[in-house]
Protein backbone atom coordinates (compact mmCIF):
# COMPACT_ATOMS: atom_id res chain seq x y z
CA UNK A 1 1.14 -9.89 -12.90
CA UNK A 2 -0.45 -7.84 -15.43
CA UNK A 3 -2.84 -4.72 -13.67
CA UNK A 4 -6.49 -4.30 -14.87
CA UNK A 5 -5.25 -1.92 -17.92
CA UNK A 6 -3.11 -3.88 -19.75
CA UNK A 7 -3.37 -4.46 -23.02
CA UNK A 8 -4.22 -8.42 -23.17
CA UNK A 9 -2.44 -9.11 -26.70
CA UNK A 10 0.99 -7.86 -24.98
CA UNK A 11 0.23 -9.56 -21.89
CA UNK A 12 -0.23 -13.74 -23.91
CA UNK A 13 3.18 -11.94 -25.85
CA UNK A 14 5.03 -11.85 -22.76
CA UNK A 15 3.74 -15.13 -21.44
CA UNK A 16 4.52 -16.77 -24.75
CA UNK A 17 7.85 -15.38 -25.09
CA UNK A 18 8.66 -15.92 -21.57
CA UNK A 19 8.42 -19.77 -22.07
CA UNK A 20 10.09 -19.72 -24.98
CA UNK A 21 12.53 -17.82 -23.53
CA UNK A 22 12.90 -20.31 -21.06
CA UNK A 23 12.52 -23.35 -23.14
CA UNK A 24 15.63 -21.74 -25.58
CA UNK A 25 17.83 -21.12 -22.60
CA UNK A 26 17.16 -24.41 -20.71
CA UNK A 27 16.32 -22.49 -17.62
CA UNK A 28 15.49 -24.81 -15.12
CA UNK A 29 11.84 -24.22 -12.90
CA UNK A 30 12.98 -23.57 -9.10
CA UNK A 31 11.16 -25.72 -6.92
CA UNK A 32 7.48 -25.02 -5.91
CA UNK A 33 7.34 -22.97 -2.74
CA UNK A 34 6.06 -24.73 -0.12
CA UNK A 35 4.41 -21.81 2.25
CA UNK A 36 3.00 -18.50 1.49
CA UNK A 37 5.16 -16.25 -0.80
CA UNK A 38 3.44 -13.18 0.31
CA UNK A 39 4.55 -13.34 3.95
CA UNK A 40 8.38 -14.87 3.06
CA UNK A 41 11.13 -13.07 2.81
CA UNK A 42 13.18 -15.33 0.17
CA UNK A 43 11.30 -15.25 -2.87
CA UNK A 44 12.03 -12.97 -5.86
CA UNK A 45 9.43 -9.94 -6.21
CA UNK A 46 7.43 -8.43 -8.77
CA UNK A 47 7.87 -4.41 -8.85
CA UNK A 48 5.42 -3.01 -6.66
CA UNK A 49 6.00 0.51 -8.42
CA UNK A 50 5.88 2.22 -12.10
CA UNK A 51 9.39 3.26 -11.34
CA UNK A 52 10.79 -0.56 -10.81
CA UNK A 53 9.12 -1.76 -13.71
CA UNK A 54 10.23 0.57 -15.79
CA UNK A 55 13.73 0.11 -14.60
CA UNK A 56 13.31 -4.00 -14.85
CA UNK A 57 11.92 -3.66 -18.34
CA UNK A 58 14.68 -1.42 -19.27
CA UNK A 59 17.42 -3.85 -18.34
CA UNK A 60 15.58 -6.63 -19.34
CA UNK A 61 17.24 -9.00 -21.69
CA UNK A 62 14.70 -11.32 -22.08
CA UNK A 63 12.22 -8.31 -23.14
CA UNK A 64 14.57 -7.07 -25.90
CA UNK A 65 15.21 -10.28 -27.14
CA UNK A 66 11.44 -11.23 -27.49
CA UNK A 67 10.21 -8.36 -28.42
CA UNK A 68 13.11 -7.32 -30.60
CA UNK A 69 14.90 -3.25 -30.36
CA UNK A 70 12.31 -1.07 -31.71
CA UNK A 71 9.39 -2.79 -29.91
CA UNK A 72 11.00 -3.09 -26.62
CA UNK A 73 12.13 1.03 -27.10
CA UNK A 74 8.43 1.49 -28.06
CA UNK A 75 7.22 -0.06 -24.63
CA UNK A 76 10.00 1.75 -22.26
CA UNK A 77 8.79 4.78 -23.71
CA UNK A 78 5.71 4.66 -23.38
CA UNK A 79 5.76 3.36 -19.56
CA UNK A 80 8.10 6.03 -19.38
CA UNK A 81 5.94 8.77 -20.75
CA UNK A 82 3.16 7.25 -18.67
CA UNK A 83 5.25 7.65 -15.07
CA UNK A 84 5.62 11.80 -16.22
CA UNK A 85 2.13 11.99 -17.28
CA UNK A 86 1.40 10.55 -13.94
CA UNK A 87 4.06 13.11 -12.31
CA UNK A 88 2.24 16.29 -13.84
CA UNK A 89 -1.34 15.21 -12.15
CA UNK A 90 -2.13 16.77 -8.78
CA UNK A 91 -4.36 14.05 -6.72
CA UNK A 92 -7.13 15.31 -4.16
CA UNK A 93 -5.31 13.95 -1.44
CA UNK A 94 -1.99 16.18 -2.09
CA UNK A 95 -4.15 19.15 -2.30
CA UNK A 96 -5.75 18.42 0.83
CA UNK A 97 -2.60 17.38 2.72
CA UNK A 98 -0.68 20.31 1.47
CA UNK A 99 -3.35 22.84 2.30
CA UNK A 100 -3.72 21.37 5.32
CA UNK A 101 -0.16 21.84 6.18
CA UNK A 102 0.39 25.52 4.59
């Protein structure tokens, strides 16, 4: 579930690896859910967060092995670097809500 910033050569990567991936391993397909996966409470999850993903990708087996060590180091840290850019940027909504509250 790639966001609207992604770069698209990484994204058909993953995709392509991913069912490779799959097709190496012999993982089998679960079986098609039937109702809507938004409102069910039994179906994996992306990560809704920068945080999760970062943490998935880092313990991600199948991204190392596609990818190989230096690339996969390459993309942790750069999401990672990404997350403390993120974490040094005051938004106009804290400022208001913390003026508001001093």
């Amino acid at each position: 579930m790639p966001g609207a910033d992604v770069n698209p050569y990484l994204v058909v990567a993953a995709c392509i690896a991913a069912g490779l991936y799959g097709l190496d391993h012999e993982l089998d397909l679960p079986e098609a859910y039937p109702g809507n996966a938004y409102e069910a409470a039994d179906v994996p999850r992306i990560p809704t967060t920068l945080v999760e993903a970062i943490d998935e990708l880092k313990h991600s087996e199948v991204a190392a092995e596609a990818f190989g060590p230096e690339v996969h180091h390459h993309l942790l840290n750069t999401a990672q670097q990404e997350w403390e850019a993120s974490n040094r940027h005051v938004s106009d909504w804290e400022l208001a809500r913390n003026f508001e509250r001093m």
